[in-house]
Protein backbone atom coordinates (compact mmCIF):
# COMPACT_ATOMS: atom_id res chain seq x y z
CA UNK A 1 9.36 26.77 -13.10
CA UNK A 2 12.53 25.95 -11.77
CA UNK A 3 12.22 23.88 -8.36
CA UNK A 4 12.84 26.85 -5.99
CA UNK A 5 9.92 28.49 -7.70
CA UNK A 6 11.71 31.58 -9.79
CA UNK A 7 10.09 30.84 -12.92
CA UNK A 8 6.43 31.01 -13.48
CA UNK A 9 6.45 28.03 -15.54
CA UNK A 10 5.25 24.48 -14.44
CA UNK A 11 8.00 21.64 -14.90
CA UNK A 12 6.09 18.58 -16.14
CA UNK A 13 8.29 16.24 -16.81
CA UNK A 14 9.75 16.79 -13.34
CA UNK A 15 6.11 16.58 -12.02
CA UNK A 16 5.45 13.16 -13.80
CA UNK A 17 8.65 11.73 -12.85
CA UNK A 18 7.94 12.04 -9.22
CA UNK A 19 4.16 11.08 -9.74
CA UNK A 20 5.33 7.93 -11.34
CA UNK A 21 8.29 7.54 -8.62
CA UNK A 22 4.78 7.11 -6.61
CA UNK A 23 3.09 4.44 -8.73
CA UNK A 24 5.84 2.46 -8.59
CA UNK A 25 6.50 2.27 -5.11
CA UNK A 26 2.79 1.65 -4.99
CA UNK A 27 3.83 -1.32 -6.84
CA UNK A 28 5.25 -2.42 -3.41
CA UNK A 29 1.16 -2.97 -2.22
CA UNK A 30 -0.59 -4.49 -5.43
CA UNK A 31 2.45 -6.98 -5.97
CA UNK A 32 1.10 -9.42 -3.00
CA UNK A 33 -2.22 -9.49 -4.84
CA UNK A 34 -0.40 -11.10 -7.26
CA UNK A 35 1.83 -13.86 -5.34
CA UNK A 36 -0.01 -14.42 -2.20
CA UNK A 37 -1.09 -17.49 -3.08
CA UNK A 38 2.64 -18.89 -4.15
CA UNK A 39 4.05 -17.14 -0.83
CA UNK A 40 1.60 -18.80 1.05
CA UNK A 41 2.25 -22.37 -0.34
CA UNK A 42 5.72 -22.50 -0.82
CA UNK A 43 6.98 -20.86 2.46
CA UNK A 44 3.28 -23.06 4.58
CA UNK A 45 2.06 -19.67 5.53
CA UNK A 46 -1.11 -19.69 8.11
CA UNK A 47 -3.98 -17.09 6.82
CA UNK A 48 -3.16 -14.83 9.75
CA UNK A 49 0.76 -14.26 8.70
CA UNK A 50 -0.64 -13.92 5.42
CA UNK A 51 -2.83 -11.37 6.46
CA UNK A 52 0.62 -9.43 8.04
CA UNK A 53 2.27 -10.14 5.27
CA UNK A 54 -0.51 -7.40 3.39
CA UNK A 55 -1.31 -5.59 5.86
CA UNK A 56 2.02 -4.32 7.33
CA UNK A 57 2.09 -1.24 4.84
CA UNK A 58 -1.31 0.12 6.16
CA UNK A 59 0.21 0.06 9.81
CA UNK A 60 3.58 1.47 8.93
CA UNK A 61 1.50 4.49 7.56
CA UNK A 62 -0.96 4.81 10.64
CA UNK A 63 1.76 4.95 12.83
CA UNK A 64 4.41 6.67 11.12
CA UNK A 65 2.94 8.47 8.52
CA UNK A 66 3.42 12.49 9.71
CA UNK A 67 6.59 11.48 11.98
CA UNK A 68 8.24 10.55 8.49
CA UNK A 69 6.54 13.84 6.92
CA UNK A 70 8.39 16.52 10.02
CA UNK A 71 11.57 14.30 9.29
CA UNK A 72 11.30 15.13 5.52
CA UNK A 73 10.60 18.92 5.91
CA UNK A 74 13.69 18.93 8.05
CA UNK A 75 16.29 16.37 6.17
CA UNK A 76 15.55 17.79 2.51
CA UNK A 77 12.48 16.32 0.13
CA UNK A 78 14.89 14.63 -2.63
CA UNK A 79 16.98 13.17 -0.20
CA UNK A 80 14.16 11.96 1.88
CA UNK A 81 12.44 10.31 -1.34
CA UNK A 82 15.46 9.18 -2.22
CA UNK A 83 16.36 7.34 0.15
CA UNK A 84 12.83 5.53 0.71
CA UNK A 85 12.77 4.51 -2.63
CA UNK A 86 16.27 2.89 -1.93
CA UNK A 87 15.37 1.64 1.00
CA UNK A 88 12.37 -0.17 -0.18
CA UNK A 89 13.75 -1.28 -3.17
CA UNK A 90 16.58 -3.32 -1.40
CA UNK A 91 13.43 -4.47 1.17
CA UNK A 92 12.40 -6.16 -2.01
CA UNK A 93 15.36 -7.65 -2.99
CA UNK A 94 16.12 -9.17 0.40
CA UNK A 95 12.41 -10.19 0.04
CA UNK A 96 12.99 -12.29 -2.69
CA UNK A 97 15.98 -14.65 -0.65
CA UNK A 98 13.03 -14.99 2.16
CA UNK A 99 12.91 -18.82 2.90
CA UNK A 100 10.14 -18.45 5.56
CA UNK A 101 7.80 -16.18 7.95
CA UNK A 102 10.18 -14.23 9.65
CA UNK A 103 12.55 -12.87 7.16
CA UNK A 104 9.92 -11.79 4.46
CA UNK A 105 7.86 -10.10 7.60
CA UNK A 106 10.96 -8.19 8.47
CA UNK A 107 11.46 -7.39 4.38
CA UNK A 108 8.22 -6.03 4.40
CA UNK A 109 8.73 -4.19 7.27
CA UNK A 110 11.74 -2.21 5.85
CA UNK A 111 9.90 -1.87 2.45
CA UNK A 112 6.74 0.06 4.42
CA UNK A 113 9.57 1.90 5.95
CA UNK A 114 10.95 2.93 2.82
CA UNK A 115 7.70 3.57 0.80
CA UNK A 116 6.35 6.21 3.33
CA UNK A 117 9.48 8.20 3.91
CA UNK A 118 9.20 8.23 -0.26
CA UNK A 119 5.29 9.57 -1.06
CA UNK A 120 5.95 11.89 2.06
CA UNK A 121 8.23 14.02 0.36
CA UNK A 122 7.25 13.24 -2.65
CA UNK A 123 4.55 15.63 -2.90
CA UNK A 124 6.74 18.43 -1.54
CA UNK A 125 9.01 18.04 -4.80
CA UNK A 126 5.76 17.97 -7.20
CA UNK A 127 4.27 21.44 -5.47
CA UNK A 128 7.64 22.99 -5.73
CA UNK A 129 7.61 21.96 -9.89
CA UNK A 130 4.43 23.29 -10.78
CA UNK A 131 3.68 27.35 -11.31
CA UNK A 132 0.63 28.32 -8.83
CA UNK A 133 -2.17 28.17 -11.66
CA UNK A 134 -0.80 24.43 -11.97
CA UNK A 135 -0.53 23.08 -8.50
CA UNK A 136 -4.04 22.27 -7.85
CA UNK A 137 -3.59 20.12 -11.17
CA UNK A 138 -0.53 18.38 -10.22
CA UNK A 139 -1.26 17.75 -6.74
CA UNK A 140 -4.68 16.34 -7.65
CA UNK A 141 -2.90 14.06 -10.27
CA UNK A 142 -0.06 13.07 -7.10
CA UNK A 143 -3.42 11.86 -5.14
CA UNK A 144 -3.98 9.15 -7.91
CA UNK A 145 -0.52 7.62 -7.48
CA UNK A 146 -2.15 4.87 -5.29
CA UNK A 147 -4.77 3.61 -7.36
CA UNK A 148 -2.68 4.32 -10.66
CA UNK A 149 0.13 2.19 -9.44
CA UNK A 150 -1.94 -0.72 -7.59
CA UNK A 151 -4.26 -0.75 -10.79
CA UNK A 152 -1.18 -1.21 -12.94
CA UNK A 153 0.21 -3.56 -10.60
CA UNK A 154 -2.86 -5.71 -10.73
CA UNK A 155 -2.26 -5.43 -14.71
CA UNK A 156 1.60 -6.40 -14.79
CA UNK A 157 2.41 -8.45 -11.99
CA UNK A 158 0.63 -11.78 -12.77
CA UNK A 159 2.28 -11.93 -16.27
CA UNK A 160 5.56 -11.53 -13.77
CA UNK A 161 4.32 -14.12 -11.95
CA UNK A 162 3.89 -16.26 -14.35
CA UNK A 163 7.25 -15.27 -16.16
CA UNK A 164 9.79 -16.11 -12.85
CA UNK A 165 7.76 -16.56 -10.04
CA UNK A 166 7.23 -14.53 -6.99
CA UNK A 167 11.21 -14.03 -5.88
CA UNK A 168 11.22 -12.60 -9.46
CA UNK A 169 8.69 -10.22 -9.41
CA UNK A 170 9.70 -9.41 -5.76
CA UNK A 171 13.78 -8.53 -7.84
CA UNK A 172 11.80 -7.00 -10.59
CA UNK A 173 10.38 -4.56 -8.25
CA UNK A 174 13.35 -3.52 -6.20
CA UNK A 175 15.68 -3.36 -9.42
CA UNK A 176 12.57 -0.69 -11.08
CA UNK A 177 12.48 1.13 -7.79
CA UNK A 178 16.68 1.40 -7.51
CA UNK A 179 16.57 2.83 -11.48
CA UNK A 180 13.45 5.54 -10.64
CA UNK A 181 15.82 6.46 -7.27
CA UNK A 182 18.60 7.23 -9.47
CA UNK A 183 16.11 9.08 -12.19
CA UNK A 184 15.05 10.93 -9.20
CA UNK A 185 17.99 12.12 -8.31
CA UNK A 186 19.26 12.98 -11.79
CA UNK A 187 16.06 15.16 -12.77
CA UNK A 188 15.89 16.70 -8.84
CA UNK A 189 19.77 17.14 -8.36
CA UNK A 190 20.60 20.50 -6.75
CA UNK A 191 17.08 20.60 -4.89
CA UNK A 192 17.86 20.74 -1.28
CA UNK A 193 14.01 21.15 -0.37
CA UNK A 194 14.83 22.61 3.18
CA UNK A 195 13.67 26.26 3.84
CA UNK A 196 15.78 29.21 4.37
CA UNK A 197 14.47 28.91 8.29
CA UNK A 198 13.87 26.69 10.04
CA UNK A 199 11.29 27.12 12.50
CA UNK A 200 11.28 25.04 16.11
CA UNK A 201 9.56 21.29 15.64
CA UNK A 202 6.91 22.53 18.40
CA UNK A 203 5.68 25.27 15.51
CA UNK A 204 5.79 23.36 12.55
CA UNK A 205 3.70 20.42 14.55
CA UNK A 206 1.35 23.03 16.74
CA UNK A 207 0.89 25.10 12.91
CA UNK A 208 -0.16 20.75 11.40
CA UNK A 209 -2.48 20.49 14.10
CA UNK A 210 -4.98 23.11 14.03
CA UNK A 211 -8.51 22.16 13.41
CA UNK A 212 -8.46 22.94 9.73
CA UNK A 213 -5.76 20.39 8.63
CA UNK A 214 -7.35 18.12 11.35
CA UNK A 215 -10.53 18.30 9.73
CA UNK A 216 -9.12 17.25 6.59
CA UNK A 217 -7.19 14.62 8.37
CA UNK A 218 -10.47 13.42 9.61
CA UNK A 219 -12.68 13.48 6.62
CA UNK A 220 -9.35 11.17 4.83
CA UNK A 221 -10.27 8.54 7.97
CA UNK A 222 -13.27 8.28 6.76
CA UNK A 223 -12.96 8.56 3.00
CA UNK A 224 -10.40 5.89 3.41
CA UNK A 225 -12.90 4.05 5.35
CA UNK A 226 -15.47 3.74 2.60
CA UNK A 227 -13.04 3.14 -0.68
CA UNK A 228 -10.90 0.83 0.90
CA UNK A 229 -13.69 -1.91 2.22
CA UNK A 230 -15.82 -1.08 -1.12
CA UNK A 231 -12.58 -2.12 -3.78
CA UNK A 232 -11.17 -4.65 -1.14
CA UNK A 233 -14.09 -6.89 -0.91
CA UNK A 234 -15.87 -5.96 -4.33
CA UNK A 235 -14.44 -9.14 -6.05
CA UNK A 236 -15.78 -11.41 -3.27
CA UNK A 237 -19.10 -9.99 -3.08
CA UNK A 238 -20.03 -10.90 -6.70
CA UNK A 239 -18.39 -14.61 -6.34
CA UNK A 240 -20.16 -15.25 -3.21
CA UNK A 241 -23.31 -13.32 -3.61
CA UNK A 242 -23.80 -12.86 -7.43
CA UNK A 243 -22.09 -16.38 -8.57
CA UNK A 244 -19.76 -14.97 -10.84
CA UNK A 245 -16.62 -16.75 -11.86
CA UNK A 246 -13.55 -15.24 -9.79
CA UNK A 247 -11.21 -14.11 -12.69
CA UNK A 248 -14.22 -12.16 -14.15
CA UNK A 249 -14.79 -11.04 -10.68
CA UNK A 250 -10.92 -9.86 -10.20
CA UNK A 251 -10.87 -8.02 -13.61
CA UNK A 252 -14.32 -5.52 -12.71
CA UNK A 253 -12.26 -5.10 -9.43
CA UNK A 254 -9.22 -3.94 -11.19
CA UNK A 255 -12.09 -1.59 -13.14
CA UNK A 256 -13.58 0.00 -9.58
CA UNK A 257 -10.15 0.19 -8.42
CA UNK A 258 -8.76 1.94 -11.29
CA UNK A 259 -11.75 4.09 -11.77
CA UNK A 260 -10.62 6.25 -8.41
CA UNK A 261 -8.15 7.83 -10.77
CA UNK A 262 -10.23 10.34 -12.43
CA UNK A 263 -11.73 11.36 -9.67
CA UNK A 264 -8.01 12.85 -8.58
CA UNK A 265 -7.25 13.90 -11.44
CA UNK A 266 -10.67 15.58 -11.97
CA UNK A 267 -10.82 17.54 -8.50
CA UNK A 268 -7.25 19.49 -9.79
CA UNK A 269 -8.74 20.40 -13.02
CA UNK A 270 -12.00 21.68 -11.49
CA UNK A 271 -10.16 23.28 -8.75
CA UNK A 272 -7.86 24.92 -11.53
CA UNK A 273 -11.67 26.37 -12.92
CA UNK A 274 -12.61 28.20 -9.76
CA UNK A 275 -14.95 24.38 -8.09
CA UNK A 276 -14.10 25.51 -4.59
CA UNK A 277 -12.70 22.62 -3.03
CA UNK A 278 -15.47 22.18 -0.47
CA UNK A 279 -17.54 21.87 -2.55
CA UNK A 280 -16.02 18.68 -4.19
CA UNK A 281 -15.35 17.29 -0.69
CA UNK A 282 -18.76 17.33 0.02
CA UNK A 283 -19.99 15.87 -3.47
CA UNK A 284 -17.66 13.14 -3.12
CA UNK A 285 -19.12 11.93 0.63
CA UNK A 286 -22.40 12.21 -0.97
CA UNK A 287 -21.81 9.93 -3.74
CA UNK A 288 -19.95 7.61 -2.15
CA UNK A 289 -22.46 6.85 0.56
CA UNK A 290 -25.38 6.87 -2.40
CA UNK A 291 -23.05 4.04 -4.80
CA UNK A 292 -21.98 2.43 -1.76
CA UNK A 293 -24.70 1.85 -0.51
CA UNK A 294 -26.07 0.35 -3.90
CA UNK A 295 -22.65 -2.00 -4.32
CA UNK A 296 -23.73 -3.86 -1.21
CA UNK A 297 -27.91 -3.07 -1.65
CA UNK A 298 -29.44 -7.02 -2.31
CA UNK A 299 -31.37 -5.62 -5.15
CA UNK A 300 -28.55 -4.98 -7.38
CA UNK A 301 -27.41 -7.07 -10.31
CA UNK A 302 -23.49 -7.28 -11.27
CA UNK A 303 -23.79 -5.13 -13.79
CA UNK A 304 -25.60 -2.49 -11.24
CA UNK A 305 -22.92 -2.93 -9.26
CA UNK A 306 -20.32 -3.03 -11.36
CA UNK A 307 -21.53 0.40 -12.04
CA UNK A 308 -22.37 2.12 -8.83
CA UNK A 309 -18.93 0.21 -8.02
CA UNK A 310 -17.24 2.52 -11.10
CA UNK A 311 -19.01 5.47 -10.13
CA UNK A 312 -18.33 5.33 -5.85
CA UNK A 313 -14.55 5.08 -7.13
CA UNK A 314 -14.47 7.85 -9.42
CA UNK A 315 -16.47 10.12 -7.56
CA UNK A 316 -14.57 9.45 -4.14
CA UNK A 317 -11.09 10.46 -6.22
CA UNK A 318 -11.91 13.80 -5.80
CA UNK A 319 -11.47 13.98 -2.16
CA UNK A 320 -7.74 12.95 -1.89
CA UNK A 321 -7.46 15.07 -5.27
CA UNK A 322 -8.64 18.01 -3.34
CA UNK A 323 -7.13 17.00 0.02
CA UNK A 324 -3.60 16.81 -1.52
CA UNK A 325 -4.52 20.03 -3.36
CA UNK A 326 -5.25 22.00 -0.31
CA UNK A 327 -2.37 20.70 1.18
CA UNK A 328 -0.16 23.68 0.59
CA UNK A 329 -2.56 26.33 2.13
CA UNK A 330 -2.25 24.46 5.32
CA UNK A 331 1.63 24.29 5.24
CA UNK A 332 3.11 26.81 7.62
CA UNK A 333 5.34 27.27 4.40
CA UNK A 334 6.29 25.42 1.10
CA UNK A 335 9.10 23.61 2.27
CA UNK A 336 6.34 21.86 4.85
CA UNK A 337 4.59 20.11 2.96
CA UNK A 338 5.63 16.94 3.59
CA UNK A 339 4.16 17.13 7.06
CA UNK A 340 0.63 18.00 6.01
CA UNK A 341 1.08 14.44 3.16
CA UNK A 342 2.09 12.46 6.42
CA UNK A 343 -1.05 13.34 8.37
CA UNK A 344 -3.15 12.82 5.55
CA UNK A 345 -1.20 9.16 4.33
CA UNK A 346 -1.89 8.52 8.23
CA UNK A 347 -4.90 9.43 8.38
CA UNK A 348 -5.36 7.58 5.14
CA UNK A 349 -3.73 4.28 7.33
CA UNK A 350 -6.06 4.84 9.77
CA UNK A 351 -9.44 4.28 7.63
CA UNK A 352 -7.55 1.75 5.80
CA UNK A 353 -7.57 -0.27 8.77
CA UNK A 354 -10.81 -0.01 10.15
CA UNK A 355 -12.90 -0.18 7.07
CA UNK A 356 -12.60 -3.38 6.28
CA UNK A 357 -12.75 -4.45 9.93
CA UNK A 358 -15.98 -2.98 9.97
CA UNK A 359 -17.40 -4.30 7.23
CA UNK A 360 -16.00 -7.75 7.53
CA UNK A 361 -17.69 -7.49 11.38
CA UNK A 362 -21.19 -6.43 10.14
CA UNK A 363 -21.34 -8.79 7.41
CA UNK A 364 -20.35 -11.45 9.70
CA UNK A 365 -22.85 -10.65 12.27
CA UNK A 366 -25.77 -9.80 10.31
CA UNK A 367 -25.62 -12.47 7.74
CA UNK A 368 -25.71 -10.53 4.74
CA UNK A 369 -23.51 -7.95 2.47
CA UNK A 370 -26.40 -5.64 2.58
CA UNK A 371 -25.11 -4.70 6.40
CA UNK A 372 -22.31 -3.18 5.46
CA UNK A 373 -24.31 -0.61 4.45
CA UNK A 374 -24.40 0.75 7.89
CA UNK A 375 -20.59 1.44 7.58
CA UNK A 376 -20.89 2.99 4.37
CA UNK A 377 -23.30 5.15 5.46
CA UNK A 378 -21.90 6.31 9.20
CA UNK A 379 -18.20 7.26 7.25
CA UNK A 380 -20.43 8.93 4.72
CA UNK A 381 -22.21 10.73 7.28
CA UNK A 382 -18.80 11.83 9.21
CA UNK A 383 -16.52 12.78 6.65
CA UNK A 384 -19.89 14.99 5.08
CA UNK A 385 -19.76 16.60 8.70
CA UNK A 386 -15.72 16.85 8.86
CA UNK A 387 -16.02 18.82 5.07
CA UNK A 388 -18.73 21.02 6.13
CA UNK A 389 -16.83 22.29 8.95
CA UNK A 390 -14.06 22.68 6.88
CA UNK A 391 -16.35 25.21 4.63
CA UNK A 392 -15.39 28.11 6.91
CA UNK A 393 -11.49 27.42 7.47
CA UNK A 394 -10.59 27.12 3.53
């Protein structure tokens, strides 16, 4: 259809284009994986600014994440993407001249900036591209931008690496993100993405804050809560308690990682078939607390792992592939979108952070990986509560 909606005909490549405008900015996480290690030695980088140096995106998105949505809905979707993907491209770029702490922190900083005023109004252009029997599909493929384009990251980005270096991948990325802006704009051009009306802030915010969308808000907390700790430390649980070598270890992480892509795409395609979404949101807390739980059980051999590790990721897809599907119903109207993606990318920032802060706190305390069992199971438990409530309000 066209982008205002007057044709009942989905727009694909338009959809793809701004689903893979997504994976690359993603690129803008999974690159440290990458180059940590040569950022840390070359610029004499302590393991706590290292740990900023990662971590900065996660905060800009707690923080920020549905302020940057209400600006979108108000400014215009393209020219809100747009301009995040510019402005997080030339974050990169600077990045790349850093020649210590400071100036690569501050980098980063502007790139976080840049990448959530982009997949904020990104969605908004991907709902307004697909005809209704589509959306469900194409939002539930937008919710695998994250894992698609860290997963590919992980892929590319060491061959980069090992190519130029770190200041070239850290070019490489900013020059990619400058020609997708421009691609953008191109496909996009003459989509304003601002509604006829414009209703007062206090309506659009009071209509995001009702205890259906803040349901879903909460059960992404926890969802984020569980997948983030699971991928982030799956590597390092079978080197330190399994004894397997780490590059073997880092490739079945990619795997897990990766595997959380189905999942999204799979909860569009079932919602497409009449799965009510509820449904899916409340298969995908059971399994995750059930594989989990197995990933960190003592009992379990790699290979056991490595599948219940496969299985947790794939299964827990189908939440944000729902969540970003039911996105829309919760909009006051089309054009606010972007509002409803910020609470859920914040919410999203929220788990994000505590997660692993749980799980690295249990572990530490009880000795063993098999505690952080008790995390996966309490998120479990709460985002199974926050979807069941949801049951009536969808």
């Amino acid at each position: 259809m066209s982008v205002q909606g007057a044709e009942p005909v989905s727009h694909w490549p338009r959809i793809w284009i701004a689903f893979l405008a997504g994976c690359i900015a993603a690129f803008q996480i999974g690159k440290t994986a990458a180059s940590l290690a040569l950022i840390i030695d070359e610029l004499a980088l302590s393991l706590f600014e290292a740990g900023l140096i990662v971590s900065l995106f996660t905060l800009v998105g707690a923080l920020l994440g549905a302020g940057f949505g209400l600006v979108s809905d108000r400014l215009g979707h393209l020219r809100t993407a747009c301009a995040g993907l510019a402005i997080s491209a030339v974050g990169s770029l600077l990045g790349a001249q850093s020649d210590g702490f400071g100036l690569l922190l501050a980098t980063r900083l502007l790139e976080g900036f840049g990448f959530i005023l982009a997949i904020v109004a990104l969605p908004s252009l991907i709902s307004r591209s697909a005809a209704a029997p589509d959306r469900p599909l194409a939002m539930g493929l937008w919710g695998a931008f994250m894992p698609a384009g860290i997963g590919a990251s992980m892929l590319i980005t060491p061959l980069l690496v090992e190519l130029h270096g770190w200041r070239g991948l850290w070019n490489d990325v900013g020059i990619v993100m400058l020609s997708w802006c421009l691609l953008l704009a191109l496909v996009f051009r003459g989509d304003r993405g601002a509604s006829a009306s414009t209703p007062a802030v206090r309506d659009i915010v009071g209509n995001a804050l009702r205890t259906g969308p803040l349901l879903l808000v909460g059960g992404f907390v926890c969802y984020s809560a569980l997948y983030q700790p699971v991928t982030a430390f799956f590597p390092t649980l079978l080197v330190t308690d399994r004894g397997l070598a780490l590059g073997s270890a880092a490739y079945l992480g990619a795997l897990v990682a990766m595997a959380n892509v189905f999942g999204n795409v799979g909860a569009g395609w079932l919602i497409g078939r009449g799965i009510a979404p509820t449904r899916l949101l409340l298969f995908a807390f059971v399994a995750m607390g059930i594989f989990g739980a197995l990933v960190f059980a003592p009992f379990t051999s790699p290979v056991v792992k490595t599948l219940c590790g496969i299985a947790f990721s794939a299964c827990g897809g189908l939440y944000p592939g729902t969540a970003f599907a039911l996105a829309p119903r919760f909009a006051a109207q089309p054009s606010h979108i972007a509002l409803m993606s910020g609470l859920l990318l914040q919410g999203a920032g929220i788990g994000q952070t505590l997660g692993p802060l749980l799980v690295g706190s249990l572990v530490e305390q009880g000795g063993s990986w098999s505690w952080a069992g008790l995390e996966v199971g309490l998120m479990a438990a709460i985002g199974f509560a926050c979807a069941a409530l949801l049951r009536k309000r969808v």
